[in-house]
PDB file of N, CA and C in Angstrom:
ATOM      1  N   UNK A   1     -90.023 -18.146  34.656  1.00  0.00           N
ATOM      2  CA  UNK A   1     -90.708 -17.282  35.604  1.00  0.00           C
ATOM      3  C   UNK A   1     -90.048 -17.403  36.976  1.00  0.00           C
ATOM      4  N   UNK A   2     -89.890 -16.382  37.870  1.00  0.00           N
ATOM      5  CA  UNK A   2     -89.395 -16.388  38.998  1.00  0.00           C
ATOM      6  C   UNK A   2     -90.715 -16.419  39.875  1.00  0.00           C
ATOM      7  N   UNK A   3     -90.188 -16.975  41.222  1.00  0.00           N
ATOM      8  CA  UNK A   3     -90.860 -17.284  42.185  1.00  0.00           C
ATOM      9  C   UNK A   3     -90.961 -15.844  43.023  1.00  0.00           C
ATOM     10  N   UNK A   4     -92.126 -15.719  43.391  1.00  0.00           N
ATOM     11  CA  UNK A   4     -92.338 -14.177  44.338  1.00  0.00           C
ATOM     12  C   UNK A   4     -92.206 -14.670  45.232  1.00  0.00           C
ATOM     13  N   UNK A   5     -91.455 -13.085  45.772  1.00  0.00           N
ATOM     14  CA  UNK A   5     -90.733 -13.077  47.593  1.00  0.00           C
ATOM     15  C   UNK A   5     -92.027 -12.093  48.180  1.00  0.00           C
ATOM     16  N   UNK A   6     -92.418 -13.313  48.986  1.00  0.00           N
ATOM     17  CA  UNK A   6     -93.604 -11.943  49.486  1.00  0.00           C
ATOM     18  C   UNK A   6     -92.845 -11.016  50.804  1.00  0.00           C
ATOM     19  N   UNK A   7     -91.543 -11.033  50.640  1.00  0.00           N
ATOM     20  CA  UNK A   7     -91.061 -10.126  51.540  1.00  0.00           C
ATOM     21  C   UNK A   7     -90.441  -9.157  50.722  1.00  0.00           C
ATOM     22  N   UNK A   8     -90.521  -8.272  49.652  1.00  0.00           N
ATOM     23  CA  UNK A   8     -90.379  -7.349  49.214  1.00  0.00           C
ATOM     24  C   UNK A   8     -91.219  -7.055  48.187  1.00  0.00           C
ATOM     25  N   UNK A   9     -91.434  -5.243  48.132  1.00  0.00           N
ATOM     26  CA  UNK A   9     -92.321  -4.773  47.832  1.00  0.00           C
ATOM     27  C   UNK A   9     -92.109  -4.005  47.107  1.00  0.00           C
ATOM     28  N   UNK A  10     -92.943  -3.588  45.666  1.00  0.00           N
ATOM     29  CA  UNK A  10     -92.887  -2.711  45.076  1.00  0.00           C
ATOM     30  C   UNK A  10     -92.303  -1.633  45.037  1.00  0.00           C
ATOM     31  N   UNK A  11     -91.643  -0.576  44.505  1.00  0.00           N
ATOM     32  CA  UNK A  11     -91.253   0.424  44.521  1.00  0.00           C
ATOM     33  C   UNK A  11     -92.728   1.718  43.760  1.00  0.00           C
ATOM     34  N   UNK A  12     -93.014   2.475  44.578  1.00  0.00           N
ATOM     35  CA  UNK A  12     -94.179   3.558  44.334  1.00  0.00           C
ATOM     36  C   UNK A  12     -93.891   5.055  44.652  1.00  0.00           C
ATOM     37  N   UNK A  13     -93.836   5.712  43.114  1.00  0.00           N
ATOM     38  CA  UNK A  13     -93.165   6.609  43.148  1.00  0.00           C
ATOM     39  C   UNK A  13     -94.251   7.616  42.580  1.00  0.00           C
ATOM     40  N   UNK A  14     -94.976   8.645  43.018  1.00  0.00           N
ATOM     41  CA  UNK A  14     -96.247   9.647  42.837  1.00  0.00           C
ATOM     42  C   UNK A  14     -95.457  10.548  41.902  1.00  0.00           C
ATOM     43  N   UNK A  15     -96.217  10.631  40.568  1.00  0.00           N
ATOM     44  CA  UNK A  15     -95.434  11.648  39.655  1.00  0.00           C
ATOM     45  C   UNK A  15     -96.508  12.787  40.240  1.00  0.00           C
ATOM     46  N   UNK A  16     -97.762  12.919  40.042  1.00  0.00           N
ATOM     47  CA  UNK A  16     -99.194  13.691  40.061  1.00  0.00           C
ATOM     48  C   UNK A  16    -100.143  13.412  41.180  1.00  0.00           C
ATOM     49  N   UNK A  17    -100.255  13.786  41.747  1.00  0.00           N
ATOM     50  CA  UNK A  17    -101.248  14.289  42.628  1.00  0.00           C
ATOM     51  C   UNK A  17    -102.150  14.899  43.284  1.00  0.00           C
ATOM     52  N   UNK A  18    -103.523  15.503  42.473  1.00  0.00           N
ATOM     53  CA  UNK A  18    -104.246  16.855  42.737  1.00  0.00           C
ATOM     54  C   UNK A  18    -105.335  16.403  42.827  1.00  0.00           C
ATOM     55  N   UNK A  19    -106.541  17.438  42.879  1.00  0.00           N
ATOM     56  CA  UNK A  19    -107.990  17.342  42.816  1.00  0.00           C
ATOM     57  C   UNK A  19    -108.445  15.854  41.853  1.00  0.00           C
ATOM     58  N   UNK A  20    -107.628  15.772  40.698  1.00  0.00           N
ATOM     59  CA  UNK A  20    -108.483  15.604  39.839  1.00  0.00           C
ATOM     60  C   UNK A  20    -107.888  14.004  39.346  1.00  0.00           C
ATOM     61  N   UNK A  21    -106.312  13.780  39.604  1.00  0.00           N
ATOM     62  CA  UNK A  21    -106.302  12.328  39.271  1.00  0.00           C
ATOM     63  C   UNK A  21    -104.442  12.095  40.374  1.00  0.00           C
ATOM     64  N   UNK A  22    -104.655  11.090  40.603  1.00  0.00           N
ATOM     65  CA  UNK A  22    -103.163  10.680  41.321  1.00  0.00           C
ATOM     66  C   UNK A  22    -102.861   9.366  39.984  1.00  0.00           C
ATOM     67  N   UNK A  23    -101.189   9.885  40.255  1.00  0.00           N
ATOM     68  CA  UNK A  23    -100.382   9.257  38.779  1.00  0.00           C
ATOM     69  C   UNK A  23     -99.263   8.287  39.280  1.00  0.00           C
ATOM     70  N   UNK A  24     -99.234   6.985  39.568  1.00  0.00           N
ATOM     71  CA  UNK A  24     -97.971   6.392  40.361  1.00  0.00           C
ATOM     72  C   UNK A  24     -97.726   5.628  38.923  1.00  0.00           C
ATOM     73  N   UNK A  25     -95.585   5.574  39.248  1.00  0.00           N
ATOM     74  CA  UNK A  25     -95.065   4.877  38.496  1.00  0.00           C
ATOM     75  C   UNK A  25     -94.610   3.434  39.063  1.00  0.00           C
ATOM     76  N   UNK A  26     -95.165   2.376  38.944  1.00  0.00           N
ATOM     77  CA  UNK A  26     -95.137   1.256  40.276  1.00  0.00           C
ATOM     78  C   UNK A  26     -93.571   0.242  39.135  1.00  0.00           C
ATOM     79  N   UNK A  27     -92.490   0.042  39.958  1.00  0.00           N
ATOM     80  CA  UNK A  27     -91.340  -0.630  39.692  1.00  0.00           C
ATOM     81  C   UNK A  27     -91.214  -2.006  40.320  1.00  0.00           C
ATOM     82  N   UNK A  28     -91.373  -3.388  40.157  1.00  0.00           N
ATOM     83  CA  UNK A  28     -90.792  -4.090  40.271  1.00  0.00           C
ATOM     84  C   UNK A  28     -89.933  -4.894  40.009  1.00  0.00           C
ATOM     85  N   UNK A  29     -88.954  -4.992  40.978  1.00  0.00           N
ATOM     86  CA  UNK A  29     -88.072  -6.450  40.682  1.00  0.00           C
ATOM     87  C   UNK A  29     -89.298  -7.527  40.751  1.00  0.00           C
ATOM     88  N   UNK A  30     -88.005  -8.779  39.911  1.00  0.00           N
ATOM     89  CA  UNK A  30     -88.359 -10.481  39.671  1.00  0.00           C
ATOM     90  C   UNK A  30     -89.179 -10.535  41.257  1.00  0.00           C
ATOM     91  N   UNK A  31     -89.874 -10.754  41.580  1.00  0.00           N
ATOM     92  CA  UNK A  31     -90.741 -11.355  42.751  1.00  0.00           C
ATOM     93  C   UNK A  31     -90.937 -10.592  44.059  1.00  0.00           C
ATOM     94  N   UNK A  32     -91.252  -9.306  43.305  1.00  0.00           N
ATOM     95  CA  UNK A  32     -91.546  -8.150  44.425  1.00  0.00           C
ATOM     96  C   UNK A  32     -93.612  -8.358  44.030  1.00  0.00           C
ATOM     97  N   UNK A  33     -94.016  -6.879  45.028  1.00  0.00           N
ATOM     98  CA  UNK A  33     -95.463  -7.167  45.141  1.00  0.00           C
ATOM     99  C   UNK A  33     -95.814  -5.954  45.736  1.00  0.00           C
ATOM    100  N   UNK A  34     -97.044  -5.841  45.294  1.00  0.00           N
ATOM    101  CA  UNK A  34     -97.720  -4.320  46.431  1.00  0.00           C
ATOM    102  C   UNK A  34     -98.212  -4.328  47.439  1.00  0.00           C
ATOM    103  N   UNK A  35     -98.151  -5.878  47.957  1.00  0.00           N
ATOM    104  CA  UNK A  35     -99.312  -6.188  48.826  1.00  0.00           C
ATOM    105  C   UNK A  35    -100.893  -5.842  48.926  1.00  0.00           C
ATOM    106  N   UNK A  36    -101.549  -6.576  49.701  1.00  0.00           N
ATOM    107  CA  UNK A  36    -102.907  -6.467  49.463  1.00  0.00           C
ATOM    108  C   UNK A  36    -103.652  -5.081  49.421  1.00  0.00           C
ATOM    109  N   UNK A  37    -104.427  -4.485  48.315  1.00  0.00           N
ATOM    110  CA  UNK A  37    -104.812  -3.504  48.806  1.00  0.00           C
ATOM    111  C   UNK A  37    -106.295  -3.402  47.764  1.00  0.00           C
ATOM    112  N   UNK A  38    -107.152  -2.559  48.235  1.00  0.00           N
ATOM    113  CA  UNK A  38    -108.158  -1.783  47.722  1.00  0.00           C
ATOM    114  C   UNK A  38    -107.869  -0.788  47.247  1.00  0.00           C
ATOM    115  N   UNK A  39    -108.757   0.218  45.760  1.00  0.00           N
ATOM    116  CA  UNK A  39    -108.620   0.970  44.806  1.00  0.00           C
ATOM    117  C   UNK A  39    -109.800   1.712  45.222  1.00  0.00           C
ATOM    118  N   UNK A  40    -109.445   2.845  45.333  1.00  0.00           N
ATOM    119  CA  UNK A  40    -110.432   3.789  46.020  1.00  0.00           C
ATOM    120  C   UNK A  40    -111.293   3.755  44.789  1.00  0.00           C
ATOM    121  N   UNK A  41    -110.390   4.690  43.662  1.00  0.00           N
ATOM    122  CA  UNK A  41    -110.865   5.230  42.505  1.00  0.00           C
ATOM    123  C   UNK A  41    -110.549   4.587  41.073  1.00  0.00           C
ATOM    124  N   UNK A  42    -111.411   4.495  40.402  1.00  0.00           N
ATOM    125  CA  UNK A  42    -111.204   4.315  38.748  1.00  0.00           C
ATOM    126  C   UNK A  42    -109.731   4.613  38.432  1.00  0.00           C
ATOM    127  N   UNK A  43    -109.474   3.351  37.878  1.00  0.00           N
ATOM    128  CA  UNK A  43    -108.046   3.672  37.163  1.00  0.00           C
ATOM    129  C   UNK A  43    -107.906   2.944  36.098  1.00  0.00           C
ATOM    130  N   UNK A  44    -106.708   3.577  35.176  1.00  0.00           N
ATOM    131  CA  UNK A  44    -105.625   3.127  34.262  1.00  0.00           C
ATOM    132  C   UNK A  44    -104.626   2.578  34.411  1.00  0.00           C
ATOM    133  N   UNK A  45    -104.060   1.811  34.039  1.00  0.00           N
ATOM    134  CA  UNK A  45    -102.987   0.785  34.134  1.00  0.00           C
ATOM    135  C   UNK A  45    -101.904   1.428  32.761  1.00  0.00           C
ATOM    136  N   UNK A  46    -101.083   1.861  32.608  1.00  0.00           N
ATOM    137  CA  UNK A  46    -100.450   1.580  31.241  1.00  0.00           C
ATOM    138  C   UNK A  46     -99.289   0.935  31.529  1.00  0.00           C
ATOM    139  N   UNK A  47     -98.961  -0.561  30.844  1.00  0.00           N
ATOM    140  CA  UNK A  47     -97.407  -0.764  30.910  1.00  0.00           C
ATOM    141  C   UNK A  47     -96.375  -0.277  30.229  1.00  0.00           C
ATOM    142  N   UNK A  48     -95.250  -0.160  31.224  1.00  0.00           N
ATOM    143  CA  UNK A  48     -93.919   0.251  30.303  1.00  0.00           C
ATOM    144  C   UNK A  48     -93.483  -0.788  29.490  1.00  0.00           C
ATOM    145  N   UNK A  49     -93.369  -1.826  30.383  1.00  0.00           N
ATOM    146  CA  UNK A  49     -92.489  -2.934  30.204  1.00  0.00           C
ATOM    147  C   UNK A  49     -93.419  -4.436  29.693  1.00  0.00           C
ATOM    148  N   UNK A  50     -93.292  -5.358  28.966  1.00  0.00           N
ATOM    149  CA  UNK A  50     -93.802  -6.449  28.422  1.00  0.00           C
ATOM    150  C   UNK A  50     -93.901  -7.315  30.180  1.00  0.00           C
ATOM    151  N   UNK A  51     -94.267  -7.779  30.323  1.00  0.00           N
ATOM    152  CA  UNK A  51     -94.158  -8.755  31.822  1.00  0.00           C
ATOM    153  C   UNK A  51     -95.138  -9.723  31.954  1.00  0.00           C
ATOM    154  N   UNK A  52     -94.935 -10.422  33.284  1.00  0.00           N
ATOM    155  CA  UNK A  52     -95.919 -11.654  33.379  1.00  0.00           C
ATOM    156  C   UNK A  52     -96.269 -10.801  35.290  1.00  0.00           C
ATOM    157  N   UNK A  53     -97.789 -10.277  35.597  1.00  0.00           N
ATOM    158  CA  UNK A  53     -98.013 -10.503  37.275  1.00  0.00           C
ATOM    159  C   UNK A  53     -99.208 -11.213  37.527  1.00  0.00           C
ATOM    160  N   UNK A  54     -98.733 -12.094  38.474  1.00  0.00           N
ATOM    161  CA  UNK A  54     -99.514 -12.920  39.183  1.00  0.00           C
ATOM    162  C   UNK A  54    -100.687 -11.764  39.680  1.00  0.00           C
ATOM    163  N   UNK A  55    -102.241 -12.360  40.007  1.00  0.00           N
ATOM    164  CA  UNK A  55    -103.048 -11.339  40.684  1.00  0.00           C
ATOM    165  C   UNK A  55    -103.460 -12.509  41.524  1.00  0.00           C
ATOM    166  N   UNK A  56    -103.888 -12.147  42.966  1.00  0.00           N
ATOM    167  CA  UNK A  56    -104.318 -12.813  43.753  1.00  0.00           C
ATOM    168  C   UNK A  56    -105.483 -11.991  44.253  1.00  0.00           C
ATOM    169  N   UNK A  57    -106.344 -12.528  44.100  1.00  0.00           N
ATOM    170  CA  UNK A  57    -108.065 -11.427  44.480  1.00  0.00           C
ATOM    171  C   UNK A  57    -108.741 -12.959  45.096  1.00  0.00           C
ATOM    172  N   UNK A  58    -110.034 -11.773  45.608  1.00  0.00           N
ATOM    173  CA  UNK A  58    -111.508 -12.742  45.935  1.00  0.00           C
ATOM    174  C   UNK A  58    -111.585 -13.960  45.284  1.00  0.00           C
ATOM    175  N   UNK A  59    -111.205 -14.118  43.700  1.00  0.00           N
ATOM    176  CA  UNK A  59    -111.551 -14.960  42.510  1.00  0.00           C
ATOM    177  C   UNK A  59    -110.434 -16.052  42.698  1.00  0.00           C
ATOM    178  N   UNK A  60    -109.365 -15.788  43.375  1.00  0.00           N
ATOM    179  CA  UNK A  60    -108.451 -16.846  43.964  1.00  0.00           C
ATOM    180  C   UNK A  60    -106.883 -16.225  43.164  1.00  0.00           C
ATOM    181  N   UNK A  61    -105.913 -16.951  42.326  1.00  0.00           N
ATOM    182  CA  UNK A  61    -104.471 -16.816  41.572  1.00  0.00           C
ATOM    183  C   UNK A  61    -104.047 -16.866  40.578  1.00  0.00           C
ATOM    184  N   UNK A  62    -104.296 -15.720  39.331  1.00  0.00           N
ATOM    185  CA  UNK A  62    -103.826 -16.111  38.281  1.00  0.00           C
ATOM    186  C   UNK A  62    -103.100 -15.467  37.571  1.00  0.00           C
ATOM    187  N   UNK A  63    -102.049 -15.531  36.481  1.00  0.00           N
ATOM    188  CA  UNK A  63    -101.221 -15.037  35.773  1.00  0.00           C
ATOM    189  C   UNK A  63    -101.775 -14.580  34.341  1.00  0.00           C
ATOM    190  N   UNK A  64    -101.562 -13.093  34.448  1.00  0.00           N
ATOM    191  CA  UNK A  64    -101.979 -12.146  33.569  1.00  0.00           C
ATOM    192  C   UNK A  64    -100.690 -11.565  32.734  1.00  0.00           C
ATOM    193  N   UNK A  65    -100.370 -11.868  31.570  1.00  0.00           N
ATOM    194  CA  UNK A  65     -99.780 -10.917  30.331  1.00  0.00           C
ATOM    195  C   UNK A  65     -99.675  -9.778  30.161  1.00  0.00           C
ATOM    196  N   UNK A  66     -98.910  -8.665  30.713  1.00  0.00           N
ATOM    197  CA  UNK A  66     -99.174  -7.258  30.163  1.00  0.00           C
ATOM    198  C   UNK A  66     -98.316  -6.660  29.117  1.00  0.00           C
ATOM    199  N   UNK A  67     -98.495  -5.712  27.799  1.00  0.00           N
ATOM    200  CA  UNK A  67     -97.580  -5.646  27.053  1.00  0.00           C
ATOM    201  C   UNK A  67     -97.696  -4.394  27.094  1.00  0.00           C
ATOM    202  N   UNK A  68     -95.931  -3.591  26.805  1.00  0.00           N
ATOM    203  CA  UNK A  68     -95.907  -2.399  26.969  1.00  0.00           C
ATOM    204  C   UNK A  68     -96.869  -1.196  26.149  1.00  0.00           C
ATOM    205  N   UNK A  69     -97.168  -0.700  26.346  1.00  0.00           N
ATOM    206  CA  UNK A  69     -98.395   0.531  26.102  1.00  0.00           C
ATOM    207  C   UNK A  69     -99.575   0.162  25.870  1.00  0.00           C
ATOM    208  N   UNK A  70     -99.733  -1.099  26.167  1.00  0.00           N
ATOM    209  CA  UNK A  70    -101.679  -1.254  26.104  1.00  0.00           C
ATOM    210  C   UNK A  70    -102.390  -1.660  27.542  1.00  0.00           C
ATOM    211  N   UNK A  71    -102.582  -0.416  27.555  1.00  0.00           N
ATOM    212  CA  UNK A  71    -103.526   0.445  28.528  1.00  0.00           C
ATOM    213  C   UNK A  71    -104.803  -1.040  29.023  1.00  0.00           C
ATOM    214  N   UNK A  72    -104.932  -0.918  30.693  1.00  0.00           N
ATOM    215  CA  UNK A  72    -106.693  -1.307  30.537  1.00  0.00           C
ATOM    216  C   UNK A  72    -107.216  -0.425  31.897  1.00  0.00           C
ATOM    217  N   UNK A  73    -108.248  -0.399  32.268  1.00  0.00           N
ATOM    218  CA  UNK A  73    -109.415   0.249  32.881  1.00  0.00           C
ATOM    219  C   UNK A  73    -109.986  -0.833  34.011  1.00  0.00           C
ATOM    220  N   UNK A  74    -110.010  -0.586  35.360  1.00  0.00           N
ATOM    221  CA  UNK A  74    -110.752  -0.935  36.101  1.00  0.00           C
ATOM    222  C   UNK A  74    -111.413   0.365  37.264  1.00  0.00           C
ATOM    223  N   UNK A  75    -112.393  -0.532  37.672  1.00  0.00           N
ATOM    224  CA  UNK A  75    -113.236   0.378  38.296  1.00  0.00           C
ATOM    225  C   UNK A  75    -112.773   0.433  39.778  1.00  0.00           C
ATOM    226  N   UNK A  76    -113.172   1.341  40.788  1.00  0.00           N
ATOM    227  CA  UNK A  76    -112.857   1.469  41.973  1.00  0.00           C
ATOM    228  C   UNK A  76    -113.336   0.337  42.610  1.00  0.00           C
ATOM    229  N   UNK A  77    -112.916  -0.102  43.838  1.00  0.00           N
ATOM    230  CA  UNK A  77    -113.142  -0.940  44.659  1.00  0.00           C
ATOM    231  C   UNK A  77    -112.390  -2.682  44.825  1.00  0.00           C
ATOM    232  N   UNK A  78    -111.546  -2.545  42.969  1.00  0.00           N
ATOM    233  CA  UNK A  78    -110.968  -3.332  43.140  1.00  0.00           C
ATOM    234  C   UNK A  78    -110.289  -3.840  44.152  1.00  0.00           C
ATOM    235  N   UNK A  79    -109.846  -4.863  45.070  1.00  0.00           N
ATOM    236  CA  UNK A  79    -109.182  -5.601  45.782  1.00  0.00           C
ATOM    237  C   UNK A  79    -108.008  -6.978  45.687  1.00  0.00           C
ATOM    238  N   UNK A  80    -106.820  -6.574  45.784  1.00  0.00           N
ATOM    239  CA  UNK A  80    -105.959  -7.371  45.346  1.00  0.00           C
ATOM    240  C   UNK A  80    -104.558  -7.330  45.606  1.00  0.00           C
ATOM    241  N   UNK A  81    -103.614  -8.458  45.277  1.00  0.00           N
ATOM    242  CA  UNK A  81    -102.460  -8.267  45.305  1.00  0.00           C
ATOM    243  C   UNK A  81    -101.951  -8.214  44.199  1.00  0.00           C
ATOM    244  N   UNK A  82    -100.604  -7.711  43.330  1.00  0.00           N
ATOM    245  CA  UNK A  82     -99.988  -7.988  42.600  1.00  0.00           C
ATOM    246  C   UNK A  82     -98.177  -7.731  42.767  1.00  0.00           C
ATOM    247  N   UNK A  83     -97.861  -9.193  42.001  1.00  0.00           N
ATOM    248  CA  UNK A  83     -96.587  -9.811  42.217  1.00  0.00           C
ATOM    249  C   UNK A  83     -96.287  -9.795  40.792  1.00  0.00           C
ATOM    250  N   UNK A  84     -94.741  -9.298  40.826  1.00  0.00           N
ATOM    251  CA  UNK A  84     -93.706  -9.484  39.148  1.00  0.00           C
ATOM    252  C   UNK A  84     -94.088 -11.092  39.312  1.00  0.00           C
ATOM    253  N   UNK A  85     -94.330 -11.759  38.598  1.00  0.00           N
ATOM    254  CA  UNK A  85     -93.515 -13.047  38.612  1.00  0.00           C
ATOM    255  C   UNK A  85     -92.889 -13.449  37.096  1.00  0.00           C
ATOM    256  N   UNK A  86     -92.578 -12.727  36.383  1.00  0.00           N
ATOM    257  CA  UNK A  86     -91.502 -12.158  35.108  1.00  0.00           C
ATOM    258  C   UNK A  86     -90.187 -12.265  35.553  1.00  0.00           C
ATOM    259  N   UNK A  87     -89.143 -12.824  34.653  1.00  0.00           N
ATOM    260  CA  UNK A  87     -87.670 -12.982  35.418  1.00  0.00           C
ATOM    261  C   UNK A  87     -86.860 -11.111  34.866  1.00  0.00           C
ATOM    262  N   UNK A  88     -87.507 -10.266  34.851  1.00  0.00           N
ATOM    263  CA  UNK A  88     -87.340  -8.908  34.372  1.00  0.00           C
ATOM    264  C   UNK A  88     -87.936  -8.115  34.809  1.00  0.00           C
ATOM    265  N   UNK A  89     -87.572  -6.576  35.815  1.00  0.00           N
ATOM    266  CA  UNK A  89     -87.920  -5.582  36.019  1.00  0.00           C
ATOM    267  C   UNK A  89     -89.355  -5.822  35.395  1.00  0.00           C
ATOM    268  N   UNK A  90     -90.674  -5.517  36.063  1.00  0.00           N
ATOM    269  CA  UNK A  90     -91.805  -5.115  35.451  1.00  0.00           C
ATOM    270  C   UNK A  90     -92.199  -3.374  36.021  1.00  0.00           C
ATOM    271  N   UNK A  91     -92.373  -2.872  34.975  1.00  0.00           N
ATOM    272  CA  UNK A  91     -93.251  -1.344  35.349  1.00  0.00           C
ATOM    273  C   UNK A  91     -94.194  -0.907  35.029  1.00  0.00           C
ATOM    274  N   UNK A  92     -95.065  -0.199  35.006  1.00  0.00           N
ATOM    275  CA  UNK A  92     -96.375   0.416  34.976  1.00  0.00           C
ATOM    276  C   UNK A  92     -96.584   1.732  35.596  1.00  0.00           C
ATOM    277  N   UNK A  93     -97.536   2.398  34.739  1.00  0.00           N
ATOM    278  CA  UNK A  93     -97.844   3.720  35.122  1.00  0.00           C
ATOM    279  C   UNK A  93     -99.304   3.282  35.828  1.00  0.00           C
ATOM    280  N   UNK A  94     -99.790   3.613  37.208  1.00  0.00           N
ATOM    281  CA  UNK A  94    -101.210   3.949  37.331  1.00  0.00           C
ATOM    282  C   UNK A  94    -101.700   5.282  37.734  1.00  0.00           C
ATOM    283  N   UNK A  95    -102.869   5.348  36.586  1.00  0.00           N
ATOM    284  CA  UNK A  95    -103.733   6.579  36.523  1.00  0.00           C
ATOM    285  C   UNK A  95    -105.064   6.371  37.325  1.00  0.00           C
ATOM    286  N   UNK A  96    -105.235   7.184  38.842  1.00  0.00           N
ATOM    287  CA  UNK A  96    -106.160   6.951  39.601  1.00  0.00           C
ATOM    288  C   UNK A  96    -107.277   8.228  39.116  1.00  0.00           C
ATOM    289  N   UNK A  97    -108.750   8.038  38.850  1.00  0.00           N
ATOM    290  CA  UNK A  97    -109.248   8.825  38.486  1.00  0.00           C
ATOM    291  C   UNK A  97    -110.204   9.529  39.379  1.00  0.00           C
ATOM    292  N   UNK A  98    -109.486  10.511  40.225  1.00  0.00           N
ATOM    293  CA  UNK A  98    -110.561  11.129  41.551  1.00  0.00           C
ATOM    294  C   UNK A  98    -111.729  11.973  41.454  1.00  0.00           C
ATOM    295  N   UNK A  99    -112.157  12.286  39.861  1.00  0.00           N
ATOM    296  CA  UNK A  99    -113.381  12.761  39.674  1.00  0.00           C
ATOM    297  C   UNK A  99    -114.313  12.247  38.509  1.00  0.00           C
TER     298      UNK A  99
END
């Protein structure tokens, strides 16, 4: 596992954007991050890529497993950071759900 650089950041690239749902394809390098943020709206997660990201929330630091195409669901208001800490490109599609 590589060590995260909290001085670089995700790459966030908007495929969709309308009334009804915003669609980002989020790219990281080995020890990139999105920095801290809040989730307005209900979303989907799907991974591209198999990876390891650290989450740092309210609940404190832990390392979560994601494998490519299995999808999960959280609700709005989430709050958090997330960091590759995978020694491999990690990617993900998120599906924000605005209605």
């Amino acid at each position: 596992m590589c060590e995260a650089n909290a001085n670089s950041t995700a790459i966030a690239q908007i495929d969709v954007d309308n009334d009804d749902v915003r669609v980002t394809r989020w790219s990281f390098e080995p020890g990139t991050e999105t920095g801290h943020h809040r989730h307005e709206y209900d979303y989907v997660i799907t991974p591209i890529t198999n990876s390891t990201m650290q989450i740092e929330d309210a609940e404190g630091s832990r390392q979560v497993d994601i494998k490519a195409g299995v999808s999960y669901y959280r609700q709005a208001g989430v709050e958090h950071n997330v960091t590759n800490v995978s020694d491999t490109p990690m990617i993900f599609v998120e599906t924000e759900i605005k209605r």
